[in-house]
N, C-alpha and C. Protein backbone atom coordinates (compact mmCIF):
# COMPACT_ATOMS: atom_id res chain seq x y z
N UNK A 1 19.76 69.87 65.14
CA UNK A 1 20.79 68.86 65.10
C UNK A 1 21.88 69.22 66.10
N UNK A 2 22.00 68.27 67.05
CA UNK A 2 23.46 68.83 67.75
C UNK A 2 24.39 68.01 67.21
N UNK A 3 25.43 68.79 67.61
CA UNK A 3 26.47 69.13 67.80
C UNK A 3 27.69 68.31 67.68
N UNK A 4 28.64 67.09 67.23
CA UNK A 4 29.06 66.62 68.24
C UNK A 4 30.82 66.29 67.86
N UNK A 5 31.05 66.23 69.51
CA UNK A 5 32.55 66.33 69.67
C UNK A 5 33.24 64.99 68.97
N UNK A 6 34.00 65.81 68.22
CA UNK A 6 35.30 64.86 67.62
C UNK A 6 36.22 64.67 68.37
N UNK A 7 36.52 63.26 69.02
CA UNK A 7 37.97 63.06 69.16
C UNK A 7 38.81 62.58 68.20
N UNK A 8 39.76 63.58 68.58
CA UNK A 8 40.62 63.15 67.66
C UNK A 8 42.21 62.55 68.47
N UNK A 9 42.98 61.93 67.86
CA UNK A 9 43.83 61.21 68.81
C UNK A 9 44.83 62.01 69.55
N UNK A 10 44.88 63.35 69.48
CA UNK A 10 45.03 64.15 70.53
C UNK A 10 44.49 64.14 71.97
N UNK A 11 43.73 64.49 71.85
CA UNK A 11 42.07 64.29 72.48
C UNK A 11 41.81 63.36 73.42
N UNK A 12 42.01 61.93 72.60
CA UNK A 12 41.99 61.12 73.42
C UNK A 12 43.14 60.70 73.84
N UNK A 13 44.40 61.17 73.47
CA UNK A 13 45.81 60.55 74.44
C UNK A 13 45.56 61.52 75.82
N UNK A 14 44.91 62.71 75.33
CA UNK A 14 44.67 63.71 76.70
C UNK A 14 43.79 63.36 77.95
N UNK A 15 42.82 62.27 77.27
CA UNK A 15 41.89 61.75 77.67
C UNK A 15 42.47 60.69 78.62
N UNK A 16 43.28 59.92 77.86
CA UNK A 16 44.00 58.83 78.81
C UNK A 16 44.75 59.43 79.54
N UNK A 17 45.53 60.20 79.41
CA UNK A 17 46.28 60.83 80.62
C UNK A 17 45.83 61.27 81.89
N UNK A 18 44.40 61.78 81.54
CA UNK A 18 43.33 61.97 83.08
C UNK A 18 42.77 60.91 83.14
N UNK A 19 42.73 59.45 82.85
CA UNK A 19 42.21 58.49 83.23
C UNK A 19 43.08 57.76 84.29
N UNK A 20 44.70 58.03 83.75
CA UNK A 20 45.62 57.61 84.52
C UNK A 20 45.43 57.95 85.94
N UNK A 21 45.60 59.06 85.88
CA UNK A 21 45.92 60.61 86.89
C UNK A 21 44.85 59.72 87.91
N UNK A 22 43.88 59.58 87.85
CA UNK A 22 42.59 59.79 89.06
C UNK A 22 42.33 58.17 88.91
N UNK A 23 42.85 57.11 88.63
CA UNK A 23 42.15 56.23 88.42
C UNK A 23 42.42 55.19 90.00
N UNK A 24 43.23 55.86 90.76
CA UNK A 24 43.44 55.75 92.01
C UNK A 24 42.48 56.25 92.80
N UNK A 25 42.18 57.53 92.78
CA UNK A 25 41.18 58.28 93.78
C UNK A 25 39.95 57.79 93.04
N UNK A 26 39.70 57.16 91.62
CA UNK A 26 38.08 56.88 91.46
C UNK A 26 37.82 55.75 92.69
N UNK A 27 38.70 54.79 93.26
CA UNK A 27 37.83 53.73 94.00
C UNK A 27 38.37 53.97 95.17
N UNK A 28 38.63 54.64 95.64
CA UNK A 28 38.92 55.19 97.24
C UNK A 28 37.88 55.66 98.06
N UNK A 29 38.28 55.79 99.05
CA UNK A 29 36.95 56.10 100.27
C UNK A 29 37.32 57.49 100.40
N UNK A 30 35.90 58.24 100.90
CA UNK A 30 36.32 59.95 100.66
C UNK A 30 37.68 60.49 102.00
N UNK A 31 37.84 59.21 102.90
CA UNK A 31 38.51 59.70 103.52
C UNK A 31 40.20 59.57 103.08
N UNK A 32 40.18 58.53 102.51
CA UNK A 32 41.85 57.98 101.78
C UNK A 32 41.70 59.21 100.82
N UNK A 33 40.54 59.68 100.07
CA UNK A 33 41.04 60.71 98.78
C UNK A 33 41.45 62.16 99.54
N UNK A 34 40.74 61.95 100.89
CA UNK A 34 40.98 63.46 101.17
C UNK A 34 42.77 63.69 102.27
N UNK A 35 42.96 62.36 102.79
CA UNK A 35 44.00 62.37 103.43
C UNK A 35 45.27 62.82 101.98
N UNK A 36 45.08 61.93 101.29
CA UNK A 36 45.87 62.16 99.67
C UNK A 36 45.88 63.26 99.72
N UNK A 37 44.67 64.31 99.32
CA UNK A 37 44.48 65.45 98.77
C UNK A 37 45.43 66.30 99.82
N UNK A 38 45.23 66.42 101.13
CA UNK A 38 46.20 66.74 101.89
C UNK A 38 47.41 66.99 101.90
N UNK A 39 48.04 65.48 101.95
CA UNK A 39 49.35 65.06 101.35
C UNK A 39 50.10 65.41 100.42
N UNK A 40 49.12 65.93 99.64
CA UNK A 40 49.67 66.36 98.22
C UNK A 40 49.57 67.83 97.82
N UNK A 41 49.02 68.22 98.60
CA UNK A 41 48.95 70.00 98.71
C UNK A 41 48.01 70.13 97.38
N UNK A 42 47.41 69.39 96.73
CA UNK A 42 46.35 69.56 95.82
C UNK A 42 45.67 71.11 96.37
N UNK A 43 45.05 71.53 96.69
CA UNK A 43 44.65 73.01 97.18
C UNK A 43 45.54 73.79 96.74
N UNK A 44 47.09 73.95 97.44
CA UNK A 44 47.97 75.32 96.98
C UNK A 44 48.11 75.28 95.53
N UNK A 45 48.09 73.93 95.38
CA UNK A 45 49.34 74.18 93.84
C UNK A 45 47.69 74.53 92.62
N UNK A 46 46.74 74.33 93.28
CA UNK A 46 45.58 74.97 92.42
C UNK A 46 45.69 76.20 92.37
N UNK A 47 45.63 76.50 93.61
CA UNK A 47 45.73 78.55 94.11
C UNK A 47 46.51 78.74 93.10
N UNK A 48 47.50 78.10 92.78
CA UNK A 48 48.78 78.86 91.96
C UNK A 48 48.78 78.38 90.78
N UNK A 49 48.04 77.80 90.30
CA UNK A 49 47.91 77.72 88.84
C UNK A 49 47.13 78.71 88.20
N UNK A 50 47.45 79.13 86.73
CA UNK A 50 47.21 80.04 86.34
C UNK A 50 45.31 79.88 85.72
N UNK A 51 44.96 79.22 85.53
CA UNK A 51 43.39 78.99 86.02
C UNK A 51 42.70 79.03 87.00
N UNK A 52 43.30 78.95 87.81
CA UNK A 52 42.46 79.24 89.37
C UNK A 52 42.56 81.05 89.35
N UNK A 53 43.72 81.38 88.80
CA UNK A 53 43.78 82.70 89.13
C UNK A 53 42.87 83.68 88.49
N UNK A 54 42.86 82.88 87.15
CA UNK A 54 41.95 83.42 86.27
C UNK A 54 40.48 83.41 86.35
N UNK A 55 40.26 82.50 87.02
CA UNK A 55 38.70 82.18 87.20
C UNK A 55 38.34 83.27 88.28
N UNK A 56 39.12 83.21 89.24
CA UNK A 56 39.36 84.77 90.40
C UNK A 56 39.21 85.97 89.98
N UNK A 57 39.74 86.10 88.99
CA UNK A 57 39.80 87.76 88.13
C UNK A 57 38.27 87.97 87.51
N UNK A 58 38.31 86.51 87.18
CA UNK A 58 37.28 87.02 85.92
C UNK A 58 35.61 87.28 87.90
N UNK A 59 35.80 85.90 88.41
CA UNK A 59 34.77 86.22 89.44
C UNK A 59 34.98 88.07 90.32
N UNK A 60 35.69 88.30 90.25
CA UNK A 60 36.20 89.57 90.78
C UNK A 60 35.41 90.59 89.96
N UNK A 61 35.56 90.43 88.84
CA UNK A 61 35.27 91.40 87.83
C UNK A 61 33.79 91.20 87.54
N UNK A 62 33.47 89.96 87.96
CA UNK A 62 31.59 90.05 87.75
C UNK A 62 31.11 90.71 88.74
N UNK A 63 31.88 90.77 89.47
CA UNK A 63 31.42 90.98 90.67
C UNK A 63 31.39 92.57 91.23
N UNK A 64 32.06 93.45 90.43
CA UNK A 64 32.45 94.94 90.18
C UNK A 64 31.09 95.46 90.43
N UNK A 65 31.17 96.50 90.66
CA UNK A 65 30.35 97.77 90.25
C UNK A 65 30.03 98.58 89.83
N UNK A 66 29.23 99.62 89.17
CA UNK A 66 29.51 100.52 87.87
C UNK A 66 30.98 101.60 88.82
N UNK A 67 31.05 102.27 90.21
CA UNK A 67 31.46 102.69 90.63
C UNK A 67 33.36 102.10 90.83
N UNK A 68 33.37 100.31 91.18
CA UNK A 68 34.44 99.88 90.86
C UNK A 68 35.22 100.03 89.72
N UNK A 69 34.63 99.79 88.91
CA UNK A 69 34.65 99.91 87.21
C UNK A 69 35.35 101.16 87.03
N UNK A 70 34.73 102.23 87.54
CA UNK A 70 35.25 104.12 87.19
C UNK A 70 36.25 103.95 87.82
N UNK A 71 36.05 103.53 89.07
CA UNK A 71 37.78 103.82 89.53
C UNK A 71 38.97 102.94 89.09
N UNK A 72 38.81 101.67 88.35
CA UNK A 72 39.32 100.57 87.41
C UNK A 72 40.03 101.27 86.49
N UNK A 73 38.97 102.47 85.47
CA UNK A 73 39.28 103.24 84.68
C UNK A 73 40.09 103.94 84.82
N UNK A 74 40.08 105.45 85.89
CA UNK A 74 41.18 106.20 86.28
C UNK A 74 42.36 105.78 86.64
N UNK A 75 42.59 104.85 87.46
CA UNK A 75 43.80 103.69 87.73
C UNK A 75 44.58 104.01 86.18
N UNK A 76 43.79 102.92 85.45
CA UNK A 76 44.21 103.17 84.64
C UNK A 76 45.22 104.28 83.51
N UNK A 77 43.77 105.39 83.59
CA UNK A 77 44.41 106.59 82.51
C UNK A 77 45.68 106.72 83.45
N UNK A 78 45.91 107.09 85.06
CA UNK A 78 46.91 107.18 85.88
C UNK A 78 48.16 106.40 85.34
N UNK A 79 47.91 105.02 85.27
CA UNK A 79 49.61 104.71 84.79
C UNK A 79 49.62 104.71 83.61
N UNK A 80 48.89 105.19 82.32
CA UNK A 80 48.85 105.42 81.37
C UNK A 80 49.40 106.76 81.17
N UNK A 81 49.58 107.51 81.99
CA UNK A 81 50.12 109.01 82.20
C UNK A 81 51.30 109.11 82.45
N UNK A 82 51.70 108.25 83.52
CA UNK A 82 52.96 107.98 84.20
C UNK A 82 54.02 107.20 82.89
N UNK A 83 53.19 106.05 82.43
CA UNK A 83 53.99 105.78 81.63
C UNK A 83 54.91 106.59 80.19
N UNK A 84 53.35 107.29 80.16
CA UNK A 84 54.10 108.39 78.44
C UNK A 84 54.74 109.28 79.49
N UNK A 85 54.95 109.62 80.53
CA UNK A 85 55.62 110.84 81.19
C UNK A 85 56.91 110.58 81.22
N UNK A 86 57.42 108.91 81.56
CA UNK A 86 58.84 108.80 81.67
C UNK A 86 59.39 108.00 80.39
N UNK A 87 58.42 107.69 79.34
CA UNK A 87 59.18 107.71 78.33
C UNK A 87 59.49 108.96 77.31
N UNK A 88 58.62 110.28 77.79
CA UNK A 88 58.50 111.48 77.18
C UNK A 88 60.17 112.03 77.36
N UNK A 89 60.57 111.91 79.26
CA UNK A 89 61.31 112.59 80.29
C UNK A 89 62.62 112.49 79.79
């Protein structure tokens, strides 16, 4: 049996709000959406949202090595040292 998604009127006011958002670029030509996209710095303000960044970390981190990883670790114990040292001091 699957599964299935409840909306609930959360959900769907969230729903309408991205219907709003794009309901301009749904019937546009790829060149009007991309001049927009331009215009609008759509690209940076992604870079800088905190999901783009995250999706980065996490691709970063698949992307490790057992060898990245060890030195991830020591980093670590390192300011973990530093830190009890100057709250010890």
């Amino acid at each position: 049996m699957k599964s299935q998604l409840l909306l609930t009127p959360a959900s769907r006011s969230h729903e309408a709000k991205l219907m709003a958002l794009f309901s301009s670029c749904m019937n546009a030509e790829n060149t009007e959406l991309a001049a927009v996209w331009e215009a609008e710095g759509v690209l940076a303000k992604w870079e800088t949202s905190s999901w783009a960044k995250k999706l980065r970390a996490r691709k970063l981190r698949a992307e490790m090595t057992d060898f990245d990883r060890f030195q991830v670790m020591l980093a670590r114990k390192e300011r973990s040292a530093a830190r009890k040292a100057a709250v010890g001091a």
